[in-house]
N, C-alpha and C. Protein backbone atom coordinates (compact mmCIF):
# COMPACT_ATOMS: atom_id res chain seq x y z
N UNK A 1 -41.32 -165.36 81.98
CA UNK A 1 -40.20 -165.78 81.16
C UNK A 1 -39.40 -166.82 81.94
N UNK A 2 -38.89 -168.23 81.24
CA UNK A 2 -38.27 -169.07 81.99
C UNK A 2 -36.43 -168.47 81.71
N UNK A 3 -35.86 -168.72 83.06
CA UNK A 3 -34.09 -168.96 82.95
C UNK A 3 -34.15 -170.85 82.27
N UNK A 4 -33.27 -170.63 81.44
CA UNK A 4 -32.27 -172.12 80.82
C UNK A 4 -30.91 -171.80 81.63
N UNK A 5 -30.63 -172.58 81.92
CA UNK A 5 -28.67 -172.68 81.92
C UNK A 5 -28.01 -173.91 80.77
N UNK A 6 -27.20 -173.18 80.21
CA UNK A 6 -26.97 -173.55 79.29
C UNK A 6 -25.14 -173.68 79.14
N UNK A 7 -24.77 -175.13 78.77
CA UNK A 7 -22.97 -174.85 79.35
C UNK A 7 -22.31 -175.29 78.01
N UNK A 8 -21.28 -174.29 77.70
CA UNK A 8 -20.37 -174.14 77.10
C UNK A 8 -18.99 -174.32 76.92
N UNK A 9 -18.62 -174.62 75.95
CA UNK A 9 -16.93 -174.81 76.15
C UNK A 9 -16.41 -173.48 76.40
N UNK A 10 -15.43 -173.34 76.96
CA UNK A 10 -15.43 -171.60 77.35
C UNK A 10 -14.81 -170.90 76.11
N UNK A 11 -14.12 -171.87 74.81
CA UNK A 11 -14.19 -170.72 73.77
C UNK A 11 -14.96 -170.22 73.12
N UNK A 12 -16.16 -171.16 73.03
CA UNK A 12 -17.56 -170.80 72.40
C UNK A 12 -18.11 -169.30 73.65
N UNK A 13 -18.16 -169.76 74.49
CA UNK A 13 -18.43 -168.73 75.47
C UNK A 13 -17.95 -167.21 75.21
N UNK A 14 -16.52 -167.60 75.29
CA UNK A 14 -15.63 -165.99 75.13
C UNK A 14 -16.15 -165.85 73.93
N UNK A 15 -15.86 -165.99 72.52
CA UNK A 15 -16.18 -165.81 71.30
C UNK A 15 -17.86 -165.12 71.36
N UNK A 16 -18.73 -166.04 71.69
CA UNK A 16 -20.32 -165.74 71.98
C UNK A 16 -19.97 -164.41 72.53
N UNK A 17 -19.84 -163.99 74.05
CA UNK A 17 -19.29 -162.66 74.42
C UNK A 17 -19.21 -161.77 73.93
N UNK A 18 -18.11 -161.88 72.97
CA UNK A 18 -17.44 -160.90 72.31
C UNK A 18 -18.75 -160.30 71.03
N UNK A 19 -19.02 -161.49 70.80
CA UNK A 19 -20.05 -161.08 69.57
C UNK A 19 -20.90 -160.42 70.05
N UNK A 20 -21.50 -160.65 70.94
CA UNK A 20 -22.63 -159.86 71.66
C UNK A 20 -22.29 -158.32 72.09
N UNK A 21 -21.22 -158.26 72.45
CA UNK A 21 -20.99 -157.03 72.93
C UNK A 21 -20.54 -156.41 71.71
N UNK A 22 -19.99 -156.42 70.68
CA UNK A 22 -19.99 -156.22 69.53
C UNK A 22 -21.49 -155.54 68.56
N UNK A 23 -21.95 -156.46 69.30
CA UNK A 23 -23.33 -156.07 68.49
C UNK A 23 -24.37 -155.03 69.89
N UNK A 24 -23.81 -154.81 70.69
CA UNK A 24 -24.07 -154.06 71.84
C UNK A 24 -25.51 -154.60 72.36
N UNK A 25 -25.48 -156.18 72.98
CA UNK A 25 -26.12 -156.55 73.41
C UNK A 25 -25.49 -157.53 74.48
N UNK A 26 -26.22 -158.70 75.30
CA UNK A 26 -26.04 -159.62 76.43
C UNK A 26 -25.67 -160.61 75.54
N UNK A 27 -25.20 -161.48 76.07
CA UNK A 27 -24.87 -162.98 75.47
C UNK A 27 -26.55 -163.73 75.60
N UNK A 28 -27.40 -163.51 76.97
CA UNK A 28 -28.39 -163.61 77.24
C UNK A 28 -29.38 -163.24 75.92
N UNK A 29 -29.54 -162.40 75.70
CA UNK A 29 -30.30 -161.59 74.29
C UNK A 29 -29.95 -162.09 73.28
N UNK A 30 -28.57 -162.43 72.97
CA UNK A 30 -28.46 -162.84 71.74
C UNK A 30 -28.65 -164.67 71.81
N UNK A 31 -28.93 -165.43 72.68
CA UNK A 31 -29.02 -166.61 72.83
C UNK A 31 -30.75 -166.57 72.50
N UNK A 32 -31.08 -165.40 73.50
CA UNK A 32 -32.93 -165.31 73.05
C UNK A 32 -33.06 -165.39 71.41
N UNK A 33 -32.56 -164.26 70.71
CA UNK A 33 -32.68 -164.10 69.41
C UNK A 33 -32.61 -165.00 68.82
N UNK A 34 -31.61 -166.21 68.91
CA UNK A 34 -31.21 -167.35 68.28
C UNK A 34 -32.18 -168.20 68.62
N UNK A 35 -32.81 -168.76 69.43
CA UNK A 35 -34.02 -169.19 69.94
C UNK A 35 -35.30 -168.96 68.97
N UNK A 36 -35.64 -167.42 69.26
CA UNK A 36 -36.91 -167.16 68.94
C UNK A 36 -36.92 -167.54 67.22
N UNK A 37 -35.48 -166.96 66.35
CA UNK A 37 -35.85 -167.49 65.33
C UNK A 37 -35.89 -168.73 64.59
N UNK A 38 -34.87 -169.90 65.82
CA UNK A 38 -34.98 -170.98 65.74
C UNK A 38 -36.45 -171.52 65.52
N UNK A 39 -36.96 -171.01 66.55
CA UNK A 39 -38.37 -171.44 66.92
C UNK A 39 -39.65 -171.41 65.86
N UNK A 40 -39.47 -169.69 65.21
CA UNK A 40 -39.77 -169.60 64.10
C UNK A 40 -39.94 -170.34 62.66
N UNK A 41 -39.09 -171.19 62.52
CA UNK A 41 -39.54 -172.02 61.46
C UNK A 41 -39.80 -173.22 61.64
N UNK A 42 -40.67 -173.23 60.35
CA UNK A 42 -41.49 -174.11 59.82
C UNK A 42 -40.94 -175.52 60.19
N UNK A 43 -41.74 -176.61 61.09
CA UNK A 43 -41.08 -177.86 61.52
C UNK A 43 -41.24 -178.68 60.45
N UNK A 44 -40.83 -179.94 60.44
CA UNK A 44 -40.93 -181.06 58.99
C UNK A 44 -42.55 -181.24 59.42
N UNK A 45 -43.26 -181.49 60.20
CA UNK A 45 -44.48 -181.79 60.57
C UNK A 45 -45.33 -181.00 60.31
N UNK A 46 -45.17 -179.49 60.53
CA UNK A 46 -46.08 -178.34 60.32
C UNK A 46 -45.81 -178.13 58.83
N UNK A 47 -44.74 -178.28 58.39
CA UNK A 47 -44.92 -178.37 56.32
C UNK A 47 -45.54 -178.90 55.95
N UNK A 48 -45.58 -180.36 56.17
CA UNK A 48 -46.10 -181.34 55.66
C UNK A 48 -47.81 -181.20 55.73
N UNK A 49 -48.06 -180.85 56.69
CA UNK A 49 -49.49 -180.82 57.40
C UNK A 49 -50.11 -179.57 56.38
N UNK A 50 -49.41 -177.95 56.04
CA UNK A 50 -49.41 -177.31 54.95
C UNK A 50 -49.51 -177.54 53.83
N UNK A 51 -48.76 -178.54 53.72
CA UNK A 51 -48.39 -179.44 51.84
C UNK A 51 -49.77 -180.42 52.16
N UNK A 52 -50.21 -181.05 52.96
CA UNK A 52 -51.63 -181.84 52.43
C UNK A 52 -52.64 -181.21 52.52
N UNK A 53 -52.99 -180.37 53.28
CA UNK A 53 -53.93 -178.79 53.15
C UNK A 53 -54.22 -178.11 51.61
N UNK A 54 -52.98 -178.24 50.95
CA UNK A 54 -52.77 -177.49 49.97
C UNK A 54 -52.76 -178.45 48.96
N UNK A 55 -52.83 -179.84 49.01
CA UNK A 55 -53.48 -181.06 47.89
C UNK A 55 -54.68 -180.72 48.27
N UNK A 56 -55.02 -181.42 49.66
CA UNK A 56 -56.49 -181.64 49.62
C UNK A 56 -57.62 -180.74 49.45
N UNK A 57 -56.93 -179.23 49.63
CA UNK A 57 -57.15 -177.80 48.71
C UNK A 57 -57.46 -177.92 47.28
N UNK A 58 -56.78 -178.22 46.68
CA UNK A 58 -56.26 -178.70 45.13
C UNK A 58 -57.59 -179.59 44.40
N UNK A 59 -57.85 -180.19 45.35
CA UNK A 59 -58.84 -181.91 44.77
C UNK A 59 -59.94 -181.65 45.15
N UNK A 60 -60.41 -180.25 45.67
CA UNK A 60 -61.67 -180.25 47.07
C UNK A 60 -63.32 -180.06 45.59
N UNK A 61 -62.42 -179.98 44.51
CA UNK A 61 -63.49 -180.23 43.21
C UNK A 61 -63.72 -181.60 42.41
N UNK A 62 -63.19 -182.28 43.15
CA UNK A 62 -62.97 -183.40 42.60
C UNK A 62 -64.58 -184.17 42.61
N UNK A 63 -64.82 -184.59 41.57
CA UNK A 63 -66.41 -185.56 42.02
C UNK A 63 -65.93 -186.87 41.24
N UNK A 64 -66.77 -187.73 42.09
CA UNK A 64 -66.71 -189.37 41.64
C UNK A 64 -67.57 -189.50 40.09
N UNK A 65 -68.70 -188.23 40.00
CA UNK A 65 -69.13 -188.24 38.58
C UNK A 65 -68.32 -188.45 37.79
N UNK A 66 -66.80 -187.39 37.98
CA UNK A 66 -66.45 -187.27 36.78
C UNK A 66 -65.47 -187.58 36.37
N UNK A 67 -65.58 -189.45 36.78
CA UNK A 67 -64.81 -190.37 36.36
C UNK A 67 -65.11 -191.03 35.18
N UNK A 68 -64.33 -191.36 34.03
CA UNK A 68 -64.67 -192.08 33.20
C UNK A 68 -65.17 -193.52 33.13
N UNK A 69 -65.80 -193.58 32.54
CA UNK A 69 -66.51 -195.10 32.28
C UNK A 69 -65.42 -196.26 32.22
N UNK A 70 -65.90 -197.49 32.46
CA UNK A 70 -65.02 -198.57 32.09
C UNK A 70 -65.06 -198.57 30.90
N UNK A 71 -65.92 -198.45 30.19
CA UNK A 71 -65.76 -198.77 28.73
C UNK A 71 -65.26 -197.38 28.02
N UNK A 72 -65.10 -196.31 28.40
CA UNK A 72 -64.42 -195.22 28.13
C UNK A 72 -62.71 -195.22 28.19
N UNK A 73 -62.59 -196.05 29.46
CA UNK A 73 -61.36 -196.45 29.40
C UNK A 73 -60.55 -197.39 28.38
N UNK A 74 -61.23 -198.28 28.44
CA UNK A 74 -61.01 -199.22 27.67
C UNK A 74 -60.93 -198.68 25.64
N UNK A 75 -61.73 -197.45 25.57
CA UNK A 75 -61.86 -197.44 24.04
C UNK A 75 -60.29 -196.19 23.75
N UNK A 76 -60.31 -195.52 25.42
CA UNK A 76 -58.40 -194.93 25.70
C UNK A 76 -57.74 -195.59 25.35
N UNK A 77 -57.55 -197.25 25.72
CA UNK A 77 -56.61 -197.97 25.69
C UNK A 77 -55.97 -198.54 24.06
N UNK A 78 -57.18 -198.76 23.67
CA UNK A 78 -57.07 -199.23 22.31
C UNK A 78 -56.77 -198.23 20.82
N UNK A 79 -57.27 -197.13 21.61
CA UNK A 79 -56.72 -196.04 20.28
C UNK A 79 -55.23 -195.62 20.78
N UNK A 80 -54.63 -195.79 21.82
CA UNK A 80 -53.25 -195.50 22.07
C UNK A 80 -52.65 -196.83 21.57
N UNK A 81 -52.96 -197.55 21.86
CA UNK A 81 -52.32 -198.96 21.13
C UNK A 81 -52.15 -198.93 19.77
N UNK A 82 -53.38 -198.29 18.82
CA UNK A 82 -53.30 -198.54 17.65
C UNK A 82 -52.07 -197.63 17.03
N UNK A 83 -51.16 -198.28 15.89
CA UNK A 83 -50.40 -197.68 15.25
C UNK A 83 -50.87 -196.42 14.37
């Protein structure tokens, strides 16, 4: 386990203190706690990396077969056009 030193304005300090002992723990422990669940979530990078997993999940049926024709397109275009 690594020591941090970590410096405070001393009202944050006293206040921190108080809470801790309050909650009948170290200021130490409760700085861990705040940490570990800091640590715990999900970064913008590790979402993102989830969110294209979960497209490229999504599309992994995708075939170039079963694209429509040019001229399939084209007969789309003209019946939406027509009144």
């Amino acid at each position: 386990m690594k020591n941090v030193t970590v410096s405070l304005p001393d009202d944050v300090y006293r206040r921190a203190r108080i809470r801790a002992a309050e909650e009948d723990s170290s200021l130490s422990a409760l700085v861990q706690r705040l940490l570990v669940a800091y640590t715990r979530q999900e970064s913008d990078f590790e979402r993102r990396k989830r969110l294209q997993a979960e497209v490229l999940g999504a599309i992994a049926e995708y075939r170039a077969g079963d694209r429509l024709t040019r001229e399939e397109i084209h007969s789309l275009g003209r019946r939406q056009a027509q009144p």
